[in-house]
C-alpha atoms as a PDB file:
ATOM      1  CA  UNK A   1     -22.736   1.461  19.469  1.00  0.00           C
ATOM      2  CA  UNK A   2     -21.789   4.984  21.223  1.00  0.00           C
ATOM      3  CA  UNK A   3     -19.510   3.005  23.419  1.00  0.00           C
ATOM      4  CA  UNK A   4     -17.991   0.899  20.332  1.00  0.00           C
ATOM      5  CA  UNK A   5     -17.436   4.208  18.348  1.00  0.00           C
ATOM      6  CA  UNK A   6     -15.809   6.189  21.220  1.00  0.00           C
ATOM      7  CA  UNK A   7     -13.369   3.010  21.902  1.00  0.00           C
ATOM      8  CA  UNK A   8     -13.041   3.509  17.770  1.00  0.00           C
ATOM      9  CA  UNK A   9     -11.769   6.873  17.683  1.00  0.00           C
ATOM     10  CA  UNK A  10      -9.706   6.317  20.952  1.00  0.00           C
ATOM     11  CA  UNK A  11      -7.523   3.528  19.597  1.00  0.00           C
ATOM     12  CA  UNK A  12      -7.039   5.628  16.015  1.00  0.00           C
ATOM     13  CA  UNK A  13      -6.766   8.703  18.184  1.00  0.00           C
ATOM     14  CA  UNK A  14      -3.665   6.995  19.572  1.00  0.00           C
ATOM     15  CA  UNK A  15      -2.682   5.253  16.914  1.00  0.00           C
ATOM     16  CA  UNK A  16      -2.500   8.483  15.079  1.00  0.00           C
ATOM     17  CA  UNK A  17      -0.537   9.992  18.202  1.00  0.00           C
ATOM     18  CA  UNK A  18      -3.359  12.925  18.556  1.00  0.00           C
ATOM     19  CA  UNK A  19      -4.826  14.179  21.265  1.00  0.00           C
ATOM     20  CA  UNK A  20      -9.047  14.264  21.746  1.00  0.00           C
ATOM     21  CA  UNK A  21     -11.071  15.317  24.451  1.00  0.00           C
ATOM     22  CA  UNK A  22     -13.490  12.792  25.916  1.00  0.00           C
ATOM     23  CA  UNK A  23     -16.135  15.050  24.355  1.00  0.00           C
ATOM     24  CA  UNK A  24     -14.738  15.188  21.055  1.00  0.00           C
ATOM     25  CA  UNK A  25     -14.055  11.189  20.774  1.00  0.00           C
ATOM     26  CA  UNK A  26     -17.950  10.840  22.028  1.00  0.00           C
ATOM     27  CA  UNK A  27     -19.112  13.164  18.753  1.00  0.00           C
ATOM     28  CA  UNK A  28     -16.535  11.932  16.303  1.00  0.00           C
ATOM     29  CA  UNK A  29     -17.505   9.187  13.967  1.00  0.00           C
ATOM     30  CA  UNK A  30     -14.991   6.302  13.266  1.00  0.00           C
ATOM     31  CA  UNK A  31     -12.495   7.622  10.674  1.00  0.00           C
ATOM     32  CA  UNK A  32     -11.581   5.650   8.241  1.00  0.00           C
ATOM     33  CA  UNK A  33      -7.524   6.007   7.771  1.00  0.00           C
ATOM     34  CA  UNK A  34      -6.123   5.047   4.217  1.00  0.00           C
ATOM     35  CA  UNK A  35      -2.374   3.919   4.640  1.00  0.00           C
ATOM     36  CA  UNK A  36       0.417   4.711   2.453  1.00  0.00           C
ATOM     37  CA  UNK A  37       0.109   1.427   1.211  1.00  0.00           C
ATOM     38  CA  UNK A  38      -2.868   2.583  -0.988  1.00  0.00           C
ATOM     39  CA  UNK A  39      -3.665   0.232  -3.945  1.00  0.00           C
ATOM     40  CA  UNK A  40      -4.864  -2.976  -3.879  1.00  0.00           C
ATOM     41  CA  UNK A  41      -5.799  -4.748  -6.960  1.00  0.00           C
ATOM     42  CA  UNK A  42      -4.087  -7.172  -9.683  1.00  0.00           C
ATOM     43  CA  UNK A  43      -1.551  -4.728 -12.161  1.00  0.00           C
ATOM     44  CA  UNK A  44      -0.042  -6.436 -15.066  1.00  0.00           C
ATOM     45  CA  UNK A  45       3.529  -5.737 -16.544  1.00  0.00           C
ATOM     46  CA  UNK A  46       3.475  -4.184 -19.850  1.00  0.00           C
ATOM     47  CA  UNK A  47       7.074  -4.490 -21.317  1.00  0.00           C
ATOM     48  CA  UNK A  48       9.528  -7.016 -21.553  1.00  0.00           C
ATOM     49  CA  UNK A  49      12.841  -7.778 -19.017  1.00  0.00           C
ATOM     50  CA  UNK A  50      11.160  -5.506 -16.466  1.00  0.00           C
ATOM     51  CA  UNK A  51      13.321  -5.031 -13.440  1.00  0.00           C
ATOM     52  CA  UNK A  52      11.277  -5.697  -9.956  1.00  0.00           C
ATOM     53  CA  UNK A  53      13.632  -3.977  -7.062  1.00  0.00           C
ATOM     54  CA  UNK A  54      13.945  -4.586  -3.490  1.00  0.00           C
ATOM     55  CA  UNK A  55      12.454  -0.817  -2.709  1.00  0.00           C
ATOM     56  CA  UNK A  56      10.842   2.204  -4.267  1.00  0.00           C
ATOM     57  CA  UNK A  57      13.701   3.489  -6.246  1.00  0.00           C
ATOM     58  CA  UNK A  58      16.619   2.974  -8.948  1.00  0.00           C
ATOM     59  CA  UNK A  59      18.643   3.332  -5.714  1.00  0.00           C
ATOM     60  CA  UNK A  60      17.576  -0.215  -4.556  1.00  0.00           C
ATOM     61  CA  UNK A  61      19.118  -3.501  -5.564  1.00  0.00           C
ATOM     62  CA  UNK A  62      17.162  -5.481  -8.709  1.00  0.00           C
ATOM     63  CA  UNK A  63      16.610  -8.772  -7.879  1.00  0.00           C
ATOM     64  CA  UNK A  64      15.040 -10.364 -11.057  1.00  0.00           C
ATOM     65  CA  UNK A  65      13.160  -9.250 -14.038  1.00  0.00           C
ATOM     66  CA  UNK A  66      10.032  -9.969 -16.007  1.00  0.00           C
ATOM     67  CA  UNK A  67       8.164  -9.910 -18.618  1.00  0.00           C
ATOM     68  CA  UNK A  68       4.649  -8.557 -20.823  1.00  0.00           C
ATOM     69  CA  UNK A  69       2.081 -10.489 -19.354  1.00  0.00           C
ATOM     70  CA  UNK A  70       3.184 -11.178 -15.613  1.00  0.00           C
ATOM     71  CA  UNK A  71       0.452 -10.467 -13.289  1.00  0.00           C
ATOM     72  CA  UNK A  72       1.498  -8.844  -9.591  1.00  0.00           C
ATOM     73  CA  UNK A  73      -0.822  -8.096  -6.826  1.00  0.00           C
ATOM     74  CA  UNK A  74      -0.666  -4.411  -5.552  1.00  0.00           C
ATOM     75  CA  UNK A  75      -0.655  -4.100  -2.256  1.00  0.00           C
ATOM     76  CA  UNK A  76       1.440  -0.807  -1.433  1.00  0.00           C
ATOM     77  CA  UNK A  77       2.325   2.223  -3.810  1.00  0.00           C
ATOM     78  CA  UNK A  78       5.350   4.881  -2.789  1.00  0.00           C
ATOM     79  CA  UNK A  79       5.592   7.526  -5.342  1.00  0.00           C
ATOM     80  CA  UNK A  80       6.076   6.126  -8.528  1.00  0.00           C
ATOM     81  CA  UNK A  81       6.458   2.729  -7.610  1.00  0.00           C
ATOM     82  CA  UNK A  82       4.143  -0.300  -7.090  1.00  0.00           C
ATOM     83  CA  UNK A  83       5.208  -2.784  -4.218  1.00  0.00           C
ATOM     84  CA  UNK A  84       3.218  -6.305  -4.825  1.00  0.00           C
ATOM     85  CA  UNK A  85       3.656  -9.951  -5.263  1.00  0.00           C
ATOM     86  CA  UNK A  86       4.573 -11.566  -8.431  1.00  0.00           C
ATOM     87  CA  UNK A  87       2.227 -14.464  -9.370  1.00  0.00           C
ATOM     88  CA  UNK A  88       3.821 -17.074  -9.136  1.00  0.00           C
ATOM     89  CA  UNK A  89       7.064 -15.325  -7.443  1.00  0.00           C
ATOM     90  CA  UNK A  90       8.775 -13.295  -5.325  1.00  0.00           C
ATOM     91  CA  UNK A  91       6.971 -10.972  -2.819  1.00  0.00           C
ATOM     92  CA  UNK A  92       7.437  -7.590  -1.879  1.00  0.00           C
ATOM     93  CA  UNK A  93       9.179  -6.411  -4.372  1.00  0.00           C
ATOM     94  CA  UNK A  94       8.539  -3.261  -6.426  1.00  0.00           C
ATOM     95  CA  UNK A  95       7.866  -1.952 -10.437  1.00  0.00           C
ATOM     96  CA  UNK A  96       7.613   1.404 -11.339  1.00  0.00           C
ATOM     97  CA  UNK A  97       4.212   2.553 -12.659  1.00  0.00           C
ATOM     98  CA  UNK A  98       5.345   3.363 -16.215  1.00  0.00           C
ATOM     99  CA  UNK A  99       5.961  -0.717 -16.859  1.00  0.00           C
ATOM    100  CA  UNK A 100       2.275  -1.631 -15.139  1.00  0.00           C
ATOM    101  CA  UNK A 101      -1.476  -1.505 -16.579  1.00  0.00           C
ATOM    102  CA  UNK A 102      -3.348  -0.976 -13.190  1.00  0.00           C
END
């Protein structure tokens, strides 16, 4: 397990771009490292003709809308904004929080 932990915090060590000593990677326990892709879970739309955007912004293109009751799996969050897959849909695309029960 020592050896298995060690290799652990090596790979996140640079992974992470950081620099450990041998000695410090022995006596570190595995990290665990929470992306910026943080949620995960099912979020449902809340209004109706809901734009879903190609990025995490008013800046980015809409490429369809929907409606109260349309289900999207969260799998990323930037700011404001949700990026999931719409049941049923497109993927990747992204809702800002205001329009989703999560």
């Amino acid at each position: 397990m020592k050896r298995t932990t060690t290799l652990a915090a090596a790979v996140l060590t640079a992974a992470l771009g950081l620099a450990m000593s041998p000695a410090a990677q022995a006596v570190q326990p595995p990290v665990a490292v929470r992306s910026a892709q943080a949620p995960a879970g099912v979020c449902t739309v809340n209004d109706n003709g809901v734009n879903f955007r190609g990025g995490p912004g008013e800046n980015f293109p809409v490429l369809g809308k929907v409606n109260s009751g349309q289900n999207i799996n969260a799998r990323g969050q930037q700011g404001n904004w949700i990026m999931g897959d719409l049941w049923g849909g497109p993927t990747g695309v992204w809702i800002h929080v205001a329009y989703l029960n999560c």
